[in-house]
Protein backbone atom coordinates (compact mmCIF):
# COMPACT_ATOMS: atom_id res chain seq x y z
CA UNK A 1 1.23 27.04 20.43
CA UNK A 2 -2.09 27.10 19.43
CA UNK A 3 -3.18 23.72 17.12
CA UNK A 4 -6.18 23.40 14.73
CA UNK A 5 -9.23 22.06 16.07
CA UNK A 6 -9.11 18.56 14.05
CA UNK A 7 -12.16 17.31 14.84
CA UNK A 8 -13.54 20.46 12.20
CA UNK A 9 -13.63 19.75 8.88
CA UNK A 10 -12.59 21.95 6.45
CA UNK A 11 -14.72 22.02 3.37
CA UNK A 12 -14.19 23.08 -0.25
CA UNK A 13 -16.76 23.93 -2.72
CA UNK A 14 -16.73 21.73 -5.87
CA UNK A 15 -15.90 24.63 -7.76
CA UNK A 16 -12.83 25.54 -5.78
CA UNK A 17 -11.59 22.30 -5.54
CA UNK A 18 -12.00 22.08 -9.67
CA UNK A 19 -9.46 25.21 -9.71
CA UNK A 20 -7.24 23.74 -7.47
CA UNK A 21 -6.47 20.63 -9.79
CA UNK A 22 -7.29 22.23 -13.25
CA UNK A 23 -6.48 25.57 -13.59
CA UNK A 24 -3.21 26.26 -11.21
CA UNK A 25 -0.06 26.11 -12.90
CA UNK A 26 2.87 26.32 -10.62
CA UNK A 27 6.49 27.87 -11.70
CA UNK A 28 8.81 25.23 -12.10
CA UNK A 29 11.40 27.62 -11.45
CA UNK A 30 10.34 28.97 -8.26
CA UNK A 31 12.95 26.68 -6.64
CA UNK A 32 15.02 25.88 -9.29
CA UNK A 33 18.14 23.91 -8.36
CA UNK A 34 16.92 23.10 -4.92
CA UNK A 35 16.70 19.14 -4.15
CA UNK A 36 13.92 17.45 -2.14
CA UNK A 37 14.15 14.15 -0.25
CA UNK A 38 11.13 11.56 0.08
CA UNK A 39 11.12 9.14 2.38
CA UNK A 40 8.29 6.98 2.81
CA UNK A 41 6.61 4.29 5.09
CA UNK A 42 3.70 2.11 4.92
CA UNK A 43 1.97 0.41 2.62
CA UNK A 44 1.04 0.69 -1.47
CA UNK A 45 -1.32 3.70 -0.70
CA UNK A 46 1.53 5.38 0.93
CA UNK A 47 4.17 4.54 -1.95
CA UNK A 48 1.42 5.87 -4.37
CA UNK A 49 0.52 9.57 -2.07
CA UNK A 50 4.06 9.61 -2.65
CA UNK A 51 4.28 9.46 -6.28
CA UNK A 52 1.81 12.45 -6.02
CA UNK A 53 4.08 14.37 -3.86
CA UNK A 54 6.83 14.35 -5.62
CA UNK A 55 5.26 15.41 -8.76
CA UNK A 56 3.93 18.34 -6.91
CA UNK A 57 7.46 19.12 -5.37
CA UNK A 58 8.71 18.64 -9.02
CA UNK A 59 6.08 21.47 -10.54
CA UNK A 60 7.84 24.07 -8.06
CA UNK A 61 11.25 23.23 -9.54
CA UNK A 62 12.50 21.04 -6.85
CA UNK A 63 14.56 18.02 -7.98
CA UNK A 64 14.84 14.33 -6.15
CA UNK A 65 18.03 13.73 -4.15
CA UNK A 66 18.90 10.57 -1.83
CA UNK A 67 21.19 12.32 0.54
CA UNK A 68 19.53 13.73 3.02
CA UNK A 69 22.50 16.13 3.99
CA UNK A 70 21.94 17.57 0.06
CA UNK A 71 17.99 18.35 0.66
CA UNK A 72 16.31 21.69 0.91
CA UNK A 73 13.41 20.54 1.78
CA UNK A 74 12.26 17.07 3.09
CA UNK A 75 9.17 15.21 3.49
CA UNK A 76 8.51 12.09 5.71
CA UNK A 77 5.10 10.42 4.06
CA UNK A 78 3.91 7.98 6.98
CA UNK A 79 2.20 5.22 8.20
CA UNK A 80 0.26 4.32 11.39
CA UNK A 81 -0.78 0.93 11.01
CA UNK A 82 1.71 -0.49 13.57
CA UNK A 83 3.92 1.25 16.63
CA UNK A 84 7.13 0.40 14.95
CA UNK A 85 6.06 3.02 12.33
CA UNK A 86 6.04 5.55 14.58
CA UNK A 87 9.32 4.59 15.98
CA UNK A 88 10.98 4.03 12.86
CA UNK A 89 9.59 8.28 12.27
CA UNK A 90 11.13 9.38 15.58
CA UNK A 91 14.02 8.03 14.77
CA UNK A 92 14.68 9.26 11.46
CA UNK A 93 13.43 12.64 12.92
CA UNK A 94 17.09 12.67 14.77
CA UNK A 95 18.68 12.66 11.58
CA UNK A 96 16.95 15.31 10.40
CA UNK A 97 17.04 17.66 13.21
CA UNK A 98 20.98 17.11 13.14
CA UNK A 99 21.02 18.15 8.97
CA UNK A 100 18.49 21.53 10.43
CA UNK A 101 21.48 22.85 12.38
CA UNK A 102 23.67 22.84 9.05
CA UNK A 103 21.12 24.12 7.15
CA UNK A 104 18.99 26.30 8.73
CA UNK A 105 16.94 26.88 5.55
CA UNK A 106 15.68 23.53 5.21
CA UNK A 107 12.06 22.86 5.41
CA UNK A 108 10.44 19.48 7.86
CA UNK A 109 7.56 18.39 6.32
CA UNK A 110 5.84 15.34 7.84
CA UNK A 111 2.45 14.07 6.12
CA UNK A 112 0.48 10.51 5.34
CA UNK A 113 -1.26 8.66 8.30
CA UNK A 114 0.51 9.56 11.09
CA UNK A 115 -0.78 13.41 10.47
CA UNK A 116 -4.48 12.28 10.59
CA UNK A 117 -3.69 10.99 14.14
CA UNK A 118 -4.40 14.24 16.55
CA UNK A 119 -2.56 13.33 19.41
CA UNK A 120 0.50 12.44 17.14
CA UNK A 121 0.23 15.66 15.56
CA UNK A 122 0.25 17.94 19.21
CA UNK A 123 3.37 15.08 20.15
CA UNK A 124 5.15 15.94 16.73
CA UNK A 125 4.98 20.11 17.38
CA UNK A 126 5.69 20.05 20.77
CA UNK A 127 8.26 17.85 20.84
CA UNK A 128 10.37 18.60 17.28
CA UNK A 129 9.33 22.11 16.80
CA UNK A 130 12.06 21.97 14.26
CA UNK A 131 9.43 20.72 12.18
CA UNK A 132 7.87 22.97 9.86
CA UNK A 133 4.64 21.55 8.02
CA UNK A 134 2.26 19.28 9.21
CA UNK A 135 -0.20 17.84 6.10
CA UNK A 136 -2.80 14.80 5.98
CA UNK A 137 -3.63 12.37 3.89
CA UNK A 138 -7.07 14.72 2.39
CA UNK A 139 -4.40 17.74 1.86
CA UNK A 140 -2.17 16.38 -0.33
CA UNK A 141 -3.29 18.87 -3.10
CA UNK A 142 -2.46 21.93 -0.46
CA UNK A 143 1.65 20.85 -0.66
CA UNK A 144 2.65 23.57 -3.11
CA UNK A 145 0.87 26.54 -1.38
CA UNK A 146 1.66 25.13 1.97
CA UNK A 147 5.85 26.14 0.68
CA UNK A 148 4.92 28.93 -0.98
CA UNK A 149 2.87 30.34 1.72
CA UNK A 150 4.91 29.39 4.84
CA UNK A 151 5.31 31.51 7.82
CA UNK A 152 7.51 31.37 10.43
CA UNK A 153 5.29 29.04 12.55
CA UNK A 154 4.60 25.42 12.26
CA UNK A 155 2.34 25.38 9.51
CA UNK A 156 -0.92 22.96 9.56
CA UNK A 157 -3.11 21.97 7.33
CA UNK A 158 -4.93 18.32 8.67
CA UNK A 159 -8.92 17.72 7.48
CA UNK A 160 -10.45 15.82 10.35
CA UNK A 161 -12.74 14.22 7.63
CA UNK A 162 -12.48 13.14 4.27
CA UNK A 163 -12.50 15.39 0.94
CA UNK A 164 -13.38 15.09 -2.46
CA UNK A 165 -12.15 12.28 -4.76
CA UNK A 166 -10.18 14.37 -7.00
CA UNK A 167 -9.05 13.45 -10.83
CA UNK A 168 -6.68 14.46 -13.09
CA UNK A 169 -3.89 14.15 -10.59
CA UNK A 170 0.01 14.09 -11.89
CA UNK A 171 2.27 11.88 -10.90
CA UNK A 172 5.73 11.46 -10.97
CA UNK A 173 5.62 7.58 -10.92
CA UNK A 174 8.58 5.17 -9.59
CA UNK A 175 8.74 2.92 -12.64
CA UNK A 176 7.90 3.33 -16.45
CA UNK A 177 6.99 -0.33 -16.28
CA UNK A 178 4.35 -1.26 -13.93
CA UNK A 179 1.81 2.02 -12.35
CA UNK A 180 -0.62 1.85 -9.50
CA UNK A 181 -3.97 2.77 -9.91
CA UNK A 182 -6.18 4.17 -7.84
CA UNK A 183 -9.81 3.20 -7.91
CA UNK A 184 -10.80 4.05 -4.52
CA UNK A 185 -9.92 5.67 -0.86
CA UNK A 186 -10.71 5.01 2.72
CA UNK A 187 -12.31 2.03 3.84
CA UNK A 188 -16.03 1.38 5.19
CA UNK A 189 -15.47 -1.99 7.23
CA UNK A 190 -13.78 -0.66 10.77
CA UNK A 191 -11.99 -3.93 11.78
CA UNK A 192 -12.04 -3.06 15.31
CA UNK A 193 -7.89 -2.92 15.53
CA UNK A 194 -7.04 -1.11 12.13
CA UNK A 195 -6.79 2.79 12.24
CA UNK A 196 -7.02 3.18 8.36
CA UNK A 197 -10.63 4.78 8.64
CA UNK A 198 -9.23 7.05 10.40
CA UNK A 199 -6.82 8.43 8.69
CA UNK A 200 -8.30 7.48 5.30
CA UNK A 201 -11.89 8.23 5.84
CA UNK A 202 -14.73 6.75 4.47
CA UNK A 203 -14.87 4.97 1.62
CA UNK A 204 -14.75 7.28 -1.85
CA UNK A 205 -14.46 5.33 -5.10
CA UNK A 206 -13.57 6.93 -8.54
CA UNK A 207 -16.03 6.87 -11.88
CA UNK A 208 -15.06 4.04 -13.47
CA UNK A 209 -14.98 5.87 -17.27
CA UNK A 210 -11.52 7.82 -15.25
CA UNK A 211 -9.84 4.61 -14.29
CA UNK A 212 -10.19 3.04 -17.56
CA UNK A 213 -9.11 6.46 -19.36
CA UNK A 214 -6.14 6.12 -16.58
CA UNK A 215 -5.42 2.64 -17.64
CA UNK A 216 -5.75 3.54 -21.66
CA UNK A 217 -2.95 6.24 -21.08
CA UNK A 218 -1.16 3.85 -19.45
CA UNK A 219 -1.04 1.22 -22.24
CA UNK A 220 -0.24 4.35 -24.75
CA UNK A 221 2.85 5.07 -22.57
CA UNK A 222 4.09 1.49 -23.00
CA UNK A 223 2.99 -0.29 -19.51
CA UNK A 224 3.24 -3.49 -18.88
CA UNK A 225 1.23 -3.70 -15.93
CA UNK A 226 -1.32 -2.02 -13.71
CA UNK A 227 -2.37 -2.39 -10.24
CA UNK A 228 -5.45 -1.27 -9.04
CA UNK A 229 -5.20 0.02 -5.35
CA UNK A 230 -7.81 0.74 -2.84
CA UNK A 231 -7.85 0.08 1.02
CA UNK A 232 -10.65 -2.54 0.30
CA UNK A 233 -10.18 -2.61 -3.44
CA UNK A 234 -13.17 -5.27 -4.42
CA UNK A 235 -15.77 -3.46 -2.07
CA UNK A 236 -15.19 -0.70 -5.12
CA UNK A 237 -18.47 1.06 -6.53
CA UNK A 238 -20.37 0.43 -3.57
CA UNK A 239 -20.54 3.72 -2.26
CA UNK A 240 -21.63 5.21 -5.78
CA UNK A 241 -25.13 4.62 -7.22
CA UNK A 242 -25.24 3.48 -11.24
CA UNK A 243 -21.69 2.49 -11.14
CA UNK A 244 -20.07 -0.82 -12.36
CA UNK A 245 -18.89 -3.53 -9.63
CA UNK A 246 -15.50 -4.55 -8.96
CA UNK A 247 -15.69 -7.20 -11.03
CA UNK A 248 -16.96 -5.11 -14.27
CA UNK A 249 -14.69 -3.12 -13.50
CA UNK A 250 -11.94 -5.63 -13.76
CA UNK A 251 -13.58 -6.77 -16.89
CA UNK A 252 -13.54 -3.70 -18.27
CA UNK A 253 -9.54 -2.85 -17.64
CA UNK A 254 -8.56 -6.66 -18.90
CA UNK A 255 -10.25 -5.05 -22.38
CA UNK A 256 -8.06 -2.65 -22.48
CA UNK A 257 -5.38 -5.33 -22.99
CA UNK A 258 -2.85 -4.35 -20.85
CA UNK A 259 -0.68 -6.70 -20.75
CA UNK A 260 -0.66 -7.73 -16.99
CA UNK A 261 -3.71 -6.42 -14.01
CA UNK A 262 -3.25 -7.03 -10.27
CA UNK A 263 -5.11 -5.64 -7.55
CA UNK A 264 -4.79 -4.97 -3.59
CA UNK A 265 -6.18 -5.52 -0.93
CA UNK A 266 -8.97 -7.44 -1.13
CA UNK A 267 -11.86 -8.22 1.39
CA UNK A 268 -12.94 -12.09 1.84
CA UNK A 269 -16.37 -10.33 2.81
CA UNK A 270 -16.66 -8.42 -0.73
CA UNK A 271 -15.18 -11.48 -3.08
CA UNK A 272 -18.04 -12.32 -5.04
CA UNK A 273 -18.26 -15.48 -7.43
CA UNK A 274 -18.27 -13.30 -10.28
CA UNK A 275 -14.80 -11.66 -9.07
CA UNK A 276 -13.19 -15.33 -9.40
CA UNK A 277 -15.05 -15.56 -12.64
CA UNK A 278 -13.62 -13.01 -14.48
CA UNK A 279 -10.25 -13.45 -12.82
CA UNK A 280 -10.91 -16.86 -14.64
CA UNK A 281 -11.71 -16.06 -17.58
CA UNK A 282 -9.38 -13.47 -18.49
CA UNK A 283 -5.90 -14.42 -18.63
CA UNK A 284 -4.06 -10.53 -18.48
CA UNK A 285 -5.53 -10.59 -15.03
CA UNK A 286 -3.16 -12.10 -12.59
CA UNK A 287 -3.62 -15.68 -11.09
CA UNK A 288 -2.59 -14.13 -7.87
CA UNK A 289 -4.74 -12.81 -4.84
CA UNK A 290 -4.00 -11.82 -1.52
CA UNK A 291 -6.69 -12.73 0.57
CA UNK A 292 -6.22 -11.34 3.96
CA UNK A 293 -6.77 -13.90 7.25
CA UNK A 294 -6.04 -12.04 10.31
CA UNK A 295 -6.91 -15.19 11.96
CA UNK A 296 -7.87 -18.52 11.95
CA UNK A 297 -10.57 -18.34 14.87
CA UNK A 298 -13.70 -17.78 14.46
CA UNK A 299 -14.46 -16.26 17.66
CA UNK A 300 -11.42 -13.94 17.24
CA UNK A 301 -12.47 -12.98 13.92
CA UNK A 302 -15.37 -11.67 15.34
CA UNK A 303 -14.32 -9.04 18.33
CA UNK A 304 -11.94 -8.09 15.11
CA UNK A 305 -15.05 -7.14 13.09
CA UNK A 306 -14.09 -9.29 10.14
CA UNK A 307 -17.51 -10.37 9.16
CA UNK A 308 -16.69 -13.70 8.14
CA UNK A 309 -15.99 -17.55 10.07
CA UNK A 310 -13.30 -19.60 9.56
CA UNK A 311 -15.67 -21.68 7.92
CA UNK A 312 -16.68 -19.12 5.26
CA UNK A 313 -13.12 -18.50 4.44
CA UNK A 314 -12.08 -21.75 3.47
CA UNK A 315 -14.88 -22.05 1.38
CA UNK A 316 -14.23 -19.10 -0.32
CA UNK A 317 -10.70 -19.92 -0.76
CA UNK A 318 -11.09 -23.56 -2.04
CA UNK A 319 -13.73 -22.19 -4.37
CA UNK A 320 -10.51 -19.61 -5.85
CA UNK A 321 -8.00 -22.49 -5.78
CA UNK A 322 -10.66 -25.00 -7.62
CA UNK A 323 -11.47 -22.25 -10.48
CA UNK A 324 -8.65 -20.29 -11.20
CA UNK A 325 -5.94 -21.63 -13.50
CA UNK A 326 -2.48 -21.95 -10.99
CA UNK A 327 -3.33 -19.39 -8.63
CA UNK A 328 -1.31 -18.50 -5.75
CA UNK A 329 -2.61 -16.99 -2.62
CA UNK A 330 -0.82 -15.06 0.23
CA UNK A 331 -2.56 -13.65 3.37
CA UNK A 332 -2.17 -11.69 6.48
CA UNK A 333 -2.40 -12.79 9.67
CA UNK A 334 -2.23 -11.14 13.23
CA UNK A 335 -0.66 -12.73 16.35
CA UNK A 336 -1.72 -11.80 19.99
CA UNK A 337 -4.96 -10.21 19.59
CA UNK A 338 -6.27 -9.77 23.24
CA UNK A 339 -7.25 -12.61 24.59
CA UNK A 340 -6.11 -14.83 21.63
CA UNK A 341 -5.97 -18.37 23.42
CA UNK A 342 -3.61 -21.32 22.88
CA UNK A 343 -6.88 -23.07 21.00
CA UNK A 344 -7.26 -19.80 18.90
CA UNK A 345 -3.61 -20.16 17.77
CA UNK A 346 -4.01 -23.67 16.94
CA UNK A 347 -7.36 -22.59 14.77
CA UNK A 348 -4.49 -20.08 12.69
CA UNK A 349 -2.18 -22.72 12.56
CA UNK A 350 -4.92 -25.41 10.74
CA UNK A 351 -5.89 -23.13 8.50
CA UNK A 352 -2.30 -22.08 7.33
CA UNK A 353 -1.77 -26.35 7.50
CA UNK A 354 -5.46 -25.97 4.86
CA UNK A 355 -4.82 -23.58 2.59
CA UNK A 356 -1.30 -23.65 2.31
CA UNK A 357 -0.48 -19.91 1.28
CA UNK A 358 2.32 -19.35 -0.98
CA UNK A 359 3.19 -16.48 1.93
CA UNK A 360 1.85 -14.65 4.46
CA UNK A 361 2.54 -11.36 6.21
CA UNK A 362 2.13 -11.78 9.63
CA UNK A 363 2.58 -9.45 13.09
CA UNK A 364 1.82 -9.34 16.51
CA UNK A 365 -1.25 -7.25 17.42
CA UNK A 366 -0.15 -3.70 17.41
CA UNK A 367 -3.24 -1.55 19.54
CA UNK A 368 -3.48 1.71 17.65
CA UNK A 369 -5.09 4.56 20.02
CA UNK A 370 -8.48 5.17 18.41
CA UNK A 371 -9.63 2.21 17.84
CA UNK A 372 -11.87 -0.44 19.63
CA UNK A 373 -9.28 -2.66 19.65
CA UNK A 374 -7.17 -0.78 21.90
CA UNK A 375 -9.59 -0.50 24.66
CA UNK A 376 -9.83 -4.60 24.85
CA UNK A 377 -8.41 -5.59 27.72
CA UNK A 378 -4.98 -8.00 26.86
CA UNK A 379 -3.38 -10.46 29.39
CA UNK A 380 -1.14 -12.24 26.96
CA UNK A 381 2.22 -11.92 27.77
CA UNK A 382 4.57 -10.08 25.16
CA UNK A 383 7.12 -13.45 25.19
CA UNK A 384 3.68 -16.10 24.08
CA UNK A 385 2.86 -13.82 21.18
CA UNK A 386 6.48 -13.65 19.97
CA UNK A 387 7.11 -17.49 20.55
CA UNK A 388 3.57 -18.09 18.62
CA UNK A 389 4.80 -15.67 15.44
CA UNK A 390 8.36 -17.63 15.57
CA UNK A 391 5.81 -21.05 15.78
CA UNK A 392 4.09 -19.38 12.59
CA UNK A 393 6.55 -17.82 10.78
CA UNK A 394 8.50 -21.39 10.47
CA UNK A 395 5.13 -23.13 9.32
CA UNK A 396 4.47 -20.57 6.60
CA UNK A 397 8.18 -20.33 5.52
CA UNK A 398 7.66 -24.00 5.14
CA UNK A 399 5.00 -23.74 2.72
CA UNK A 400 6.19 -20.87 1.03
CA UNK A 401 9.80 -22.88 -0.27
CA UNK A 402 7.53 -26.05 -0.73
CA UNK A 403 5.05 -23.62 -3.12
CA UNK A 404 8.56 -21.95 -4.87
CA UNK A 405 10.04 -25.29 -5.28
CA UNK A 406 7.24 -26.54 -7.50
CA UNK A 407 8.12 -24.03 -10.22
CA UNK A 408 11.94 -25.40 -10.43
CA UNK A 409 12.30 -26.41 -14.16
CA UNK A 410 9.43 -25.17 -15.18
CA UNK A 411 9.29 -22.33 -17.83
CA UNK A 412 7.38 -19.37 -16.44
CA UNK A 413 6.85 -15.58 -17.82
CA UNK A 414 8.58 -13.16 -15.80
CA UNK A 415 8.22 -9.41 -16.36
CA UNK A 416 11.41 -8.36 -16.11
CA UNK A 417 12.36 -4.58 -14.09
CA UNK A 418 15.47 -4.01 -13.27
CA UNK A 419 19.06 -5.17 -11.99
CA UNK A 420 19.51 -6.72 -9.05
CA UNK A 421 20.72 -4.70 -6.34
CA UNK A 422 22.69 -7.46 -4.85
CA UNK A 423 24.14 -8.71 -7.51
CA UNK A 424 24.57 -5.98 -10.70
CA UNK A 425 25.06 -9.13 -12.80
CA UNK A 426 21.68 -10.49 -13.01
CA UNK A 427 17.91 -8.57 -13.54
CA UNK A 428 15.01 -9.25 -11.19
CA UNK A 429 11.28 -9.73 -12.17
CA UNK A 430 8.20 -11.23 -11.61
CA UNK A 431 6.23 -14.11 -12.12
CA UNK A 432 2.28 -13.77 -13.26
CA UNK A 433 1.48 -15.57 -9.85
CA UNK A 434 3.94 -12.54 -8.19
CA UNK A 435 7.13 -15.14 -7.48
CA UNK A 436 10.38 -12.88 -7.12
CA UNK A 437 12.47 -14.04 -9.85
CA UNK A 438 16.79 -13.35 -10.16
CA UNK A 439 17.77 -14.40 -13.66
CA UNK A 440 20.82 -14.10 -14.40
CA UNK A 441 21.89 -11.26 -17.64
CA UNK A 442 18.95 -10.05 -19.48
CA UNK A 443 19.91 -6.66 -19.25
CA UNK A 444 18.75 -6.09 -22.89
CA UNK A 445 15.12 -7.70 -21.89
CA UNK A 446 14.03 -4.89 -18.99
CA UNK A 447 10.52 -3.97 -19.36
CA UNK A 448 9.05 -6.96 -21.15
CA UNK A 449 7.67 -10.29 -20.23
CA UNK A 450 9.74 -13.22 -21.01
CA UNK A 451 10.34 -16.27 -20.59
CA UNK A 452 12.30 -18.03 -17.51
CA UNK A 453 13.36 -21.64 -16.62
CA UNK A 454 13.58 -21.59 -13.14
CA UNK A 455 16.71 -23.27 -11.84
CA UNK A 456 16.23 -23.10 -8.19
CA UNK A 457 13.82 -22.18 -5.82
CA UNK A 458 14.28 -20.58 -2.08
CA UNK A 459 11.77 -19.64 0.67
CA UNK A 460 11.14 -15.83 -0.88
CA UNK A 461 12.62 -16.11 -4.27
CA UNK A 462 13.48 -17.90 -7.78
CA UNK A 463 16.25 -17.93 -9.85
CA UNK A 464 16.47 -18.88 -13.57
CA UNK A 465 17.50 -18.08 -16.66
CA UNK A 466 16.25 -16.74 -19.73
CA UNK A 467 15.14 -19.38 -21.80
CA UNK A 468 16.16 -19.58 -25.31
């Protein structure tokens, strides 16, 4: 089996690339009444690629299904931030070798991080040649012709390095609610354990006069809220010359009036004063921010290329907390990078006791092949780094119910989306400051903001009821 060379890139002309997304129009009946199933992993980039996926499945004629055993074709859009990603693929590949053998038709196709990965990609072929097409996270625009033009090999189509950033993209979006946003792709920073540069590429940001044209649509259509998405979302514009900053550009989509703005994931290294300024002084943009730790050492924030102390992170985060309105703050943090010491812990453990984050997604260090991280050499044993999460995990649940139970009586705006799924009785929203809300009826109120008395309060989630 012979395997692209991935370390090539395959270029486009501007031209080319300008046909591919303006001036192709696909026949939506070319596989009328066949079904497609999506399943996908990973983060908000990932849930967004696969908005765009289905919409190009859709302009073929496929329609969704959510039984697997019912699909005619299926695509797995993946992540490869931690190791229990790829397992969680391998797995699921079982399934869908098992539903091959009753349908010998239907089409494997496997795409998102994991496919940027090269040694994943040989694995994948080799080892489930049942698996049809192969696609990365640059070739998403390549899905239709990549079914229409199969062959009876494993097709691939994987750009070592990043392409164009490409507009006028359809999607078939997940709610008619709330829409992500793109404003930019791939990330610049190389935290020595994350693989996202990868697989992303370098960092591409969009024109800022598309985004806000995205966002005006958006308000047309009846939105209630936008978030605007980028691997290191407030580092936007600084790979463009003449463009505005993150924080004009936030200005700029408040103006729009949209009724609610959030954004992920920020940098502490790119949060500028006149980010929390605007935030500030603009109340459709969300008091919320999630302001990633990783750790609270200052010597392990360092061999993880985070370009900030611990120091210069709890200034920056008392500076949020003393100028923005109510503002909630959740984090990440990683457990068990090499080396991490008892005394390191303890630094991540006084600065969750400091800032008291109203959550926090946290792991144990995951080495991803590729990445500098992964060549450190690690003598922690695998039982300290899950007793120190379990030691975490408690303190931050703490906070979080102490943070949830402030809000009990209190009258809040909650936008609400949809009913519950356990419990078809009550709807399920969100506060400004991005609480989980459960309030019970409101049916009649999905899609707006209204507003909630909060009647109790538990570690990851409100309840209340619409208040009269």
């Amino acid at each position: 089996m012979k395997l692209p060379n991935l370390t090539e890139a395959r270029k486009r002309t501007s031209k080319e690339v300008e046909h591919i997304y303006l001036d192709e129009h696909y026949d939506q009946n070319t596989f009328k009444g066949q079904k497609y199933f999506l399943r996908t992993y990973g983060c908000q980039m990932n849930v967004h690629d696969g908005e765009e996926i289905a919409a190009r499945l859709e302009s073929l004629g496929f329609r969704p299904t959510e039984k697997l055993e019912d699909a005619d074709i299926v695509i797995l859009n993946t992540c490869a931030i931690r190791e229990n990603a790829h397992d969680k693929l391998y797995g699921f590949l079982g399934r869908c070798k098992h539903a091959k053998k009753d349908n010998k038709d239907l089409i494997i196709g496997i795409c998102g991080c994991m496919a940027q990965e090269e040694n994943v990609v040989k694995e994948l072929m080799e080892k489930h040649p049942y698996v049809d097409i192969v696609f990365g996270t640059h070739n998403i625009h390549e899905l239709q012709d990549l079914i229409l033009n199969r062959t009876s090999k494993q097709d691939i189509s994987v750009y070592s390095c990043e392409g164009e950033v490409y507009e006028n993209i359809a999607y078939k979006r997940d709610s008619n609610i709330k829409a992500w946003v793109n404003i930019q792709y791939g990330c610049d920073k190389f935290c020595t354990y994350c693989i996202v540069p990868y697989t992303r590429g370098k960092q591409r940001s969009r024109k800022s006069k598309e985004i806000i044209s995205e966002v005006e649509n958006l308000v047309k259509d009846g939105y209630q809220e936008v978030t605007l998405l980028g691997q290191n979302v407030n580092a936007y514009g600084k790979d463009l010359t003449d463009e505005l900053s993150f924080a004009e550009l936030l200005k700029a989509v408040a103006e729009t009036k949209i009724p609610r703005i959030r954004f992920v994931t920020s940098h502490p290294w790119d949060f500028t004063d006149e980010m929390i300024e605007v935030i500030a002084k603009y109340p459709n943009i969300m008091p919320y921010i999630h302001l990633p730790l990783q750790s609270g050492s200052s010597r392990i924030l360092k061999l993880m290329g985070r370009r900030y102390t611990k120091e210069e992170y709890l200034k920056l985060f008392n500076k949020i907390k003393s100028t923005i309105p109510n503002v909630a703050v959740t984090t990440d943090i990683i457990v068990g990078f090499p080396n991490e010491t008892d005394e390191d812990f303890a630094e991540t453990l006084d600065v969750v006791n400091t800032c008291k984050f109203d959550s926090a997604f946290t792991f144990i260090f995951s080495p991803r092949e590729g990445t500098p991280a992964a060549r450190m050499e690690d003598k922690i044993e695998m039982h300290t780094k899950e007793e120190r999460l379990q030691k975490l995990n408690e303190l931050v649940n703490s906070y979080s119910l102490a943070a949830n139970q402030k809000y009990v009586g209190k009258v809040v705006p909650v936008l609400i989306e949809g009913i519950s799924e356990k419990d078809k009785n009550k709807v399920f929203g969100y506060t400004d400051t991005m609480k989980l809300v459960n309030v019970s009826n409101g049916q009649d109120k999905i899609g707006k903001i209204v507003d909630v008395c909060i009647t109790d309060a538990k570690s990851f989630s409100l309840d209340g009821e619409i208040n009269n």
